[in-house]
PDB file of N, CA and C in Angstrom:
ATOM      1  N   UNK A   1       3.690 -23.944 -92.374  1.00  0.00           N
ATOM      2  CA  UNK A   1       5.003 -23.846 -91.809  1.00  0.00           C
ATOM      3  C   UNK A   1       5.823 -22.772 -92.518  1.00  0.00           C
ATOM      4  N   UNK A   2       5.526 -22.676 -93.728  1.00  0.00           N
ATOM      5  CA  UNK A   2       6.419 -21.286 -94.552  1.00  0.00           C
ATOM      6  C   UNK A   2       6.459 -20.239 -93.818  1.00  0.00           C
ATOM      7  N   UNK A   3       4.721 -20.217 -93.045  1.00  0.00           N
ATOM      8  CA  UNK A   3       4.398 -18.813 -92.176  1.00  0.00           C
ATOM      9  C   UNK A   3       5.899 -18.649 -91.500  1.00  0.00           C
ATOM     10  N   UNK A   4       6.067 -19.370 -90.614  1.00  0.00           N
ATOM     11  CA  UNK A   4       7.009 -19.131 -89.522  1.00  0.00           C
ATOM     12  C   UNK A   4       8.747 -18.901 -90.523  1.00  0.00           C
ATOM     13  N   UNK A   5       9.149 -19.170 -91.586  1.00  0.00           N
ATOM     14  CA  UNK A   5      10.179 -18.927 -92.419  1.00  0.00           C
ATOM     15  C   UNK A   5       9.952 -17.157 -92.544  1.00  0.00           C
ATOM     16  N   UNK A   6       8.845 -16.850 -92.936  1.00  0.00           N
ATOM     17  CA  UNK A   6       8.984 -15.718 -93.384  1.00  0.00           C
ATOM     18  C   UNK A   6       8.549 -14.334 -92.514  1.00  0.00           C
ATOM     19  N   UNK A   7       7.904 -14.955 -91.111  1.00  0.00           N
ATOM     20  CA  UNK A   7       7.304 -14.334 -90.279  1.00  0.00           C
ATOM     21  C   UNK A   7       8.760 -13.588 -89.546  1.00  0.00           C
ATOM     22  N   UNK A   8       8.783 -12.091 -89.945  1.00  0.00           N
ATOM     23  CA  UNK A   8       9.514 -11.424 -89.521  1.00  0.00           C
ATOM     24  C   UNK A   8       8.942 -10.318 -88.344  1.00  0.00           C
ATOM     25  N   UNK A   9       7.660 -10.639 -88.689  1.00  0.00           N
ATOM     26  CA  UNK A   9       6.993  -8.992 -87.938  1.00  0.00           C
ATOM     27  C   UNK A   9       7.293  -9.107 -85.698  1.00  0.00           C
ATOM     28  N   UNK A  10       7.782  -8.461 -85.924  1.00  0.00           N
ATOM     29  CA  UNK A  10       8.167  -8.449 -84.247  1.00  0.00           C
ATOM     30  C   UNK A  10       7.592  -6.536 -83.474  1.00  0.00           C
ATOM     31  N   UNK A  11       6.943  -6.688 -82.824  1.00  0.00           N
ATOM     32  CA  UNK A  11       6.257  -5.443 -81.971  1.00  0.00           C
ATOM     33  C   UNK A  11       7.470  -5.108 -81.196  1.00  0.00           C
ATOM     34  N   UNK A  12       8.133  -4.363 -80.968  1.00  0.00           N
ATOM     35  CA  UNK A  12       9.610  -4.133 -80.193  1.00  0.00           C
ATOM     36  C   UNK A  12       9.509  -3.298 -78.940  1.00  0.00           C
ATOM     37  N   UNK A  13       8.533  -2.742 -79.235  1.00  0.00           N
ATOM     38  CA  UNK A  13       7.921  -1.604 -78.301  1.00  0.00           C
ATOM     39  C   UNK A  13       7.219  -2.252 -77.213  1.00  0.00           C
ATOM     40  N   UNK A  14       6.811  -3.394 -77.396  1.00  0.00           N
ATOM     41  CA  UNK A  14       5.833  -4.416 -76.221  1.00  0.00           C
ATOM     42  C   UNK A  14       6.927  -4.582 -74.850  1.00  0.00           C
ATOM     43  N   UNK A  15       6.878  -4.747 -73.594  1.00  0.00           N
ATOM     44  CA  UNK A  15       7.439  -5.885 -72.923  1.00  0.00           C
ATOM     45  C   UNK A  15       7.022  -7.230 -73.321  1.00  0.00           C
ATOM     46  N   UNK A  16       5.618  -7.558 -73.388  1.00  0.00           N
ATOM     47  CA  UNK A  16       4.946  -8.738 -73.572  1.00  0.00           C
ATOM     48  C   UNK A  16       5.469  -9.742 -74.670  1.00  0.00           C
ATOM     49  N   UNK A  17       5.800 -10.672 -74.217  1.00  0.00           N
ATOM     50  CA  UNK A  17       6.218 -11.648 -74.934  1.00  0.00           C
ATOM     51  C   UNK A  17       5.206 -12.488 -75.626  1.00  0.00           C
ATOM     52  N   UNK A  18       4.160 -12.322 -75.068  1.00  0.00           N
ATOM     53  CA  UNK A  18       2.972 -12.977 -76.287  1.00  0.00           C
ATOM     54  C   UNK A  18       2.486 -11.779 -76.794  1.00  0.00           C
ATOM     55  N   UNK A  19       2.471 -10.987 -77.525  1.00  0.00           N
ATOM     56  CA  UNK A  19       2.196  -9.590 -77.726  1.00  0.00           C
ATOM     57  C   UNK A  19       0.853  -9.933 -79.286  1.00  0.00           C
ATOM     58  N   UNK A  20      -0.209  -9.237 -78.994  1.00  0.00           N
ATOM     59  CA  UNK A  20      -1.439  -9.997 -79.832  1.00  0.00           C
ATOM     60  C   UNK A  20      -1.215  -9.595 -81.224  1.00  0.00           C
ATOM     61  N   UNK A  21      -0.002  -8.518 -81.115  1.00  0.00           N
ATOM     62  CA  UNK A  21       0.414  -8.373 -82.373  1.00  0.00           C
ATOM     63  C   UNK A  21       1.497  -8.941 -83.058  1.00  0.00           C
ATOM     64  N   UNK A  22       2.063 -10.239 -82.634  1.00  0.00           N
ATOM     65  CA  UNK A  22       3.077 -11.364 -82.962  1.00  0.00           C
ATOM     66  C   UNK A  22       2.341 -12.102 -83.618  1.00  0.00           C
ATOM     67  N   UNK A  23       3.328 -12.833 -84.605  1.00  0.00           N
ATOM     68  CA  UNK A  23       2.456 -13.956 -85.497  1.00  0.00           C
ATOM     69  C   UNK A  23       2.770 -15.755 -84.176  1.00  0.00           C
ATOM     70  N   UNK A  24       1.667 -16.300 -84.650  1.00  0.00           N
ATOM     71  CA  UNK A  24       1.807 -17.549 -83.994  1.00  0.00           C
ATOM     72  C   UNK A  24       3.304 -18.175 -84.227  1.00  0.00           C
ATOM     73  N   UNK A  25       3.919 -17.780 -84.976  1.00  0.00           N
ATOM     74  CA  UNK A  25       5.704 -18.747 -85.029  1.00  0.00           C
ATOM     75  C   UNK A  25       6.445 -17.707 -84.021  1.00  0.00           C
ATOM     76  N   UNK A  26       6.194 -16.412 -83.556  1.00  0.00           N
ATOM     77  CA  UNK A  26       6.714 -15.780 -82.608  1.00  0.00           C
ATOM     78  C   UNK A  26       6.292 -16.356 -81.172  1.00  0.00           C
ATOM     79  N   UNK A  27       5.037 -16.722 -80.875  1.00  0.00           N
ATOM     80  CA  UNK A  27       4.833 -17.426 -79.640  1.00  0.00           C
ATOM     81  C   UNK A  27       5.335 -18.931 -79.709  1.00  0.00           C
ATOM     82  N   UNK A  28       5.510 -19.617 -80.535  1.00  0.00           N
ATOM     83  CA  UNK A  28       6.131 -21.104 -80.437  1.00  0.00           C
ATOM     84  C   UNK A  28       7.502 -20.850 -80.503  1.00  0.00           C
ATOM     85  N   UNK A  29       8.066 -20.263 -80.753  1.00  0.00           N
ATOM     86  CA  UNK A  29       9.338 -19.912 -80.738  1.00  0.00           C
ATOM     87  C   UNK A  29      10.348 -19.249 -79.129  1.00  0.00           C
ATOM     88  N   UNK A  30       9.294 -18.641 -78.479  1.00  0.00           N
ATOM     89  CA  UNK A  30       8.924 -18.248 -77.518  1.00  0.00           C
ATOM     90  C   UNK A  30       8.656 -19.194 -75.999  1.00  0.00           C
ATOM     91  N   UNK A  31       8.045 -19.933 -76.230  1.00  0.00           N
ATOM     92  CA  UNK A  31       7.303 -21.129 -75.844  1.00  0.00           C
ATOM     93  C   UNK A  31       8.692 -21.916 -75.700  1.00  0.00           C
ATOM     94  N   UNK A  32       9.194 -22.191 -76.682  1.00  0.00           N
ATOM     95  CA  UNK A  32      10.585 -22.995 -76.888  1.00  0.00           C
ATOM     96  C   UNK A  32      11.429 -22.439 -76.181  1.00  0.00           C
ATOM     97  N   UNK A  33      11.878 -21.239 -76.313  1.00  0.00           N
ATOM     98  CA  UNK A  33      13.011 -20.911 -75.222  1.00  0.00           C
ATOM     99  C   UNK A  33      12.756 -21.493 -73.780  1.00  0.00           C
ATOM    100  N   UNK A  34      11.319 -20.787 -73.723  1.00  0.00           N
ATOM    101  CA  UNK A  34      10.970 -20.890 -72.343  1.00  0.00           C
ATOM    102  C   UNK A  34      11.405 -22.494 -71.491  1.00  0.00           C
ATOM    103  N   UNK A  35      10.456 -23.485 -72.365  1.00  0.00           N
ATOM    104  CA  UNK A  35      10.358 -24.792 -72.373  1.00  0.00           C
ATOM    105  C   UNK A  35      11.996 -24.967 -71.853  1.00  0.00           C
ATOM    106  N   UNK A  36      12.786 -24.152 -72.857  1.00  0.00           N
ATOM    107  CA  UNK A  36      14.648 -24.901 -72.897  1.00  0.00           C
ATOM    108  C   UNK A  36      15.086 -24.192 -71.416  1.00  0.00           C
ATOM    109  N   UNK A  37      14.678 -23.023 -71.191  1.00  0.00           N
ATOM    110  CA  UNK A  37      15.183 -22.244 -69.985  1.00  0.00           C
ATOM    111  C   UNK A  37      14.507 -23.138 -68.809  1.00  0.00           C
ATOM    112  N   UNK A  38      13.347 -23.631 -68.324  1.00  0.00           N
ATOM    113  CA  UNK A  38      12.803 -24.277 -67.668  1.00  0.00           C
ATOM    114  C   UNK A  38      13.613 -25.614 -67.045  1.00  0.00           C
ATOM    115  N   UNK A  39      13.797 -26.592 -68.069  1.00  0.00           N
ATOM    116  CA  UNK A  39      14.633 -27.680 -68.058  1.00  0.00           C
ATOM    117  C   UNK A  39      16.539 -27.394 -67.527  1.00  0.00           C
ATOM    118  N   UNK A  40      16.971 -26.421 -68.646  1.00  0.00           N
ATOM    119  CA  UNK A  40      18.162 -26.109 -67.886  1.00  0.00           C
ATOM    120  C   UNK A  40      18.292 -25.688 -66.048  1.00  0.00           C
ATOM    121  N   UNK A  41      17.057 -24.922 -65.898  1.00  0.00           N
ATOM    122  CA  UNK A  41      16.857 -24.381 -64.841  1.00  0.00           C
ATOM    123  C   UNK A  41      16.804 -25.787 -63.621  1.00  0.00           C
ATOM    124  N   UNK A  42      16.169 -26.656 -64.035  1.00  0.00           N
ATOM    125  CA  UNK A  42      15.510 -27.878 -63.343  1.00  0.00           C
ATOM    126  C   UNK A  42      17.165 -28.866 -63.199  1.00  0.00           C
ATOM    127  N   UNK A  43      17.616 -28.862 -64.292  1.00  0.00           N
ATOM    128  CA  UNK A  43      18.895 -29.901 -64.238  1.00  0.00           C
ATOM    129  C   UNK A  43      20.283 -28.804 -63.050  1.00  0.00           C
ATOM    130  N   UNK A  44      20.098 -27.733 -63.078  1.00  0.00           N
ATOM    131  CA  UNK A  44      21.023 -26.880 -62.214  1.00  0.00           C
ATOM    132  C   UNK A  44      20.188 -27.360 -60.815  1.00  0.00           C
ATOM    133  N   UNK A  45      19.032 -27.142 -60.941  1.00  0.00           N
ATOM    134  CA  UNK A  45      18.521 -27.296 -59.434  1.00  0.00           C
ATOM    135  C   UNK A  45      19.081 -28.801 -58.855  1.00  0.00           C
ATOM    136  N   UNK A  46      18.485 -29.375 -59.753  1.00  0.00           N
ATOM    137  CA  UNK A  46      19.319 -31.156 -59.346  1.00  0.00           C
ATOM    138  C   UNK A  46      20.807 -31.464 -59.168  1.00  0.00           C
ATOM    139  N   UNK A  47      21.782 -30.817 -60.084  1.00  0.00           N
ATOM    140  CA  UNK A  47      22.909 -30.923 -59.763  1.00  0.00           C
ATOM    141  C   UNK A  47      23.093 -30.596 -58.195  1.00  0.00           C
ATOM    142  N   UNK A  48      22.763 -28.631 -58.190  1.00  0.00           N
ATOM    143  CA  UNK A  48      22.931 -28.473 -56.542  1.00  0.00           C
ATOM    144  C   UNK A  48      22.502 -29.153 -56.015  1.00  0.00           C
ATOM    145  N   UNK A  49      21.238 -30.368 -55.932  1.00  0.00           N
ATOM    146  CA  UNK A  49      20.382 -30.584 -54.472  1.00  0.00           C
ATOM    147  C   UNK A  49      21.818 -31.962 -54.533  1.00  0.00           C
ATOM    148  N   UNK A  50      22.343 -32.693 -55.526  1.00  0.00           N
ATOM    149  CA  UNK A  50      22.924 -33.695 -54.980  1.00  0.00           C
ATOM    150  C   UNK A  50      24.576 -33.246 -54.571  1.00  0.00           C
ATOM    151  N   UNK A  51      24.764 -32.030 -55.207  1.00  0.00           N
ATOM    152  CA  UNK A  51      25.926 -31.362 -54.733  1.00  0.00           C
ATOM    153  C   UNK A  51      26.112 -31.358 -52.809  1.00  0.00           C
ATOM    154  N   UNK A  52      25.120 -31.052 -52.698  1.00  0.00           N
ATOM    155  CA  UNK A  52      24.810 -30.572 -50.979  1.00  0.00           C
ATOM    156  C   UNK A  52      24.619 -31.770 -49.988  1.00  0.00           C
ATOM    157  N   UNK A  53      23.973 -32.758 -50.559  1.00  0.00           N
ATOM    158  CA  UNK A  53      23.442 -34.379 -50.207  1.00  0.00           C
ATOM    159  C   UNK A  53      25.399 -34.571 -50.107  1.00  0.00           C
ATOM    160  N   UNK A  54      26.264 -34.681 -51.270  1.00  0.00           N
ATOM    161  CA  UNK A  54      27.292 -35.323 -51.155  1.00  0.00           C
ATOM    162  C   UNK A  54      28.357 -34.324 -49.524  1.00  0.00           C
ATOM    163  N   UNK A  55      28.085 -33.240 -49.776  1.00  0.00           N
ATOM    164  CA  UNK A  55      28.464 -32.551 -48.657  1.00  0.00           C
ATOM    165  C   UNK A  55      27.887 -32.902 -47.345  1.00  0.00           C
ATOM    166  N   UNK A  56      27.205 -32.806 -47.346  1.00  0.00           N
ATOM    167  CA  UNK A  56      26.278 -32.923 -45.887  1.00  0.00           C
ATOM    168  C   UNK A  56      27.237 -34.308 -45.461  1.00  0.00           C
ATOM    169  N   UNK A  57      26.898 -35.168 -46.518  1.00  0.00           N
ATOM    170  CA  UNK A  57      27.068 -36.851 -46.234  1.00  0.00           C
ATOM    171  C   UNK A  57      28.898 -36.583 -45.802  1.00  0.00           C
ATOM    172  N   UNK A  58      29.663 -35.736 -46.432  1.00  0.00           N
ATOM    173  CA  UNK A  58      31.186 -35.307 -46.095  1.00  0.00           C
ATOM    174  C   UNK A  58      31.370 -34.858 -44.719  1.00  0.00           C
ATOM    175  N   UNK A  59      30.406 -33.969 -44.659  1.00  0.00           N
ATOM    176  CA  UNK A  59      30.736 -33.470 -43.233  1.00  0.00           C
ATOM    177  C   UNK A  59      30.204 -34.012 -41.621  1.00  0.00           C
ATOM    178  N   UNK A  60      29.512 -35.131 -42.097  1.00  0.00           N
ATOM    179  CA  UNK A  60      28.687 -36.041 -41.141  1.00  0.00           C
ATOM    180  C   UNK A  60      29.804 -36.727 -40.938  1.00  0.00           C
ATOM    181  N   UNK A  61      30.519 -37.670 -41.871  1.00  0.00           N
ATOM    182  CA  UNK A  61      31.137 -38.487 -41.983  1.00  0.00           C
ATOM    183  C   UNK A  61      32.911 -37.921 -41.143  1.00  0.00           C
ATOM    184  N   UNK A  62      33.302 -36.991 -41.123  1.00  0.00           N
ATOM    185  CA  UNK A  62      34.284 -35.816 -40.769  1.00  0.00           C
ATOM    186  C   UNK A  62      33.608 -35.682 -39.364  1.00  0.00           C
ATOM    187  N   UNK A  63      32.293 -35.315 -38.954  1.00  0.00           N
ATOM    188  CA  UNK A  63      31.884 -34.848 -37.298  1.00  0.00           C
ATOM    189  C   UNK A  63      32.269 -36.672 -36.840  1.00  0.00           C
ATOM    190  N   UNK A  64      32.218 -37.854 -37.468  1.00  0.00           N
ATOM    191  CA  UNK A  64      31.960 -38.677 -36.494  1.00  0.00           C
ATOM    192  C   UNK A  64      33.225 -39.088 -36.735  1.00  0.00           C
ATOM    193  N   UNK A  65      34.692 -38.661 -37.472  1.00  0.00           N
ATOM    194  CA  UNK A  65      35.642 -39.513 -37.261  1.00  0.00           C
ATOM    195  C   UNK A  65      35.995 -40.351 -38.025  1.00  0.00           C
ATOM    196  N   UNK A  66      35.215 -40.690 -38.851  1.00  0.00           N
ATOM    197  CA  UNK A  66      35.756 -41.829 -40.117  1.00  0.00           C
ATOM    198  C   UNK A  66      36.396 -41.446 -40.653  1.00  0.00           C
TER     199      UNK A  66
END
């Protein structure tokens, strides 16, 4: 685990985000964003889908008069 404390070496010149010249605490680190961007991504998707459910259910409710 020290590895990853002291593991500074970063390839800058790559696009590649697993780049074969990164140390393994650069891909778990990596991995982690991803993992965190994924989930945020997933909880926005869910908010909208029940955002739209509560609308729909508004404007149904508005076409018939209640």
């Amino acid at each position: 685990m020290s590895d990853c404390k002291t593991n500074i070496h970063c390839d800058t010149t790559s696009i590649s985000p697993h780049n074969e010249k990164e140390g393994g605490c650069d891909v778990i680190r990596y991995m982690e964003k991803l993992a965190e961007q994924a989930i945020h991504t997933w909880r926005n998707k869910m908010a909208n889908k029940e955002a739209k459910k509560e609308y729909e259910h508004k404007l149904f409710a508005a076409m018939k008069g209640e």
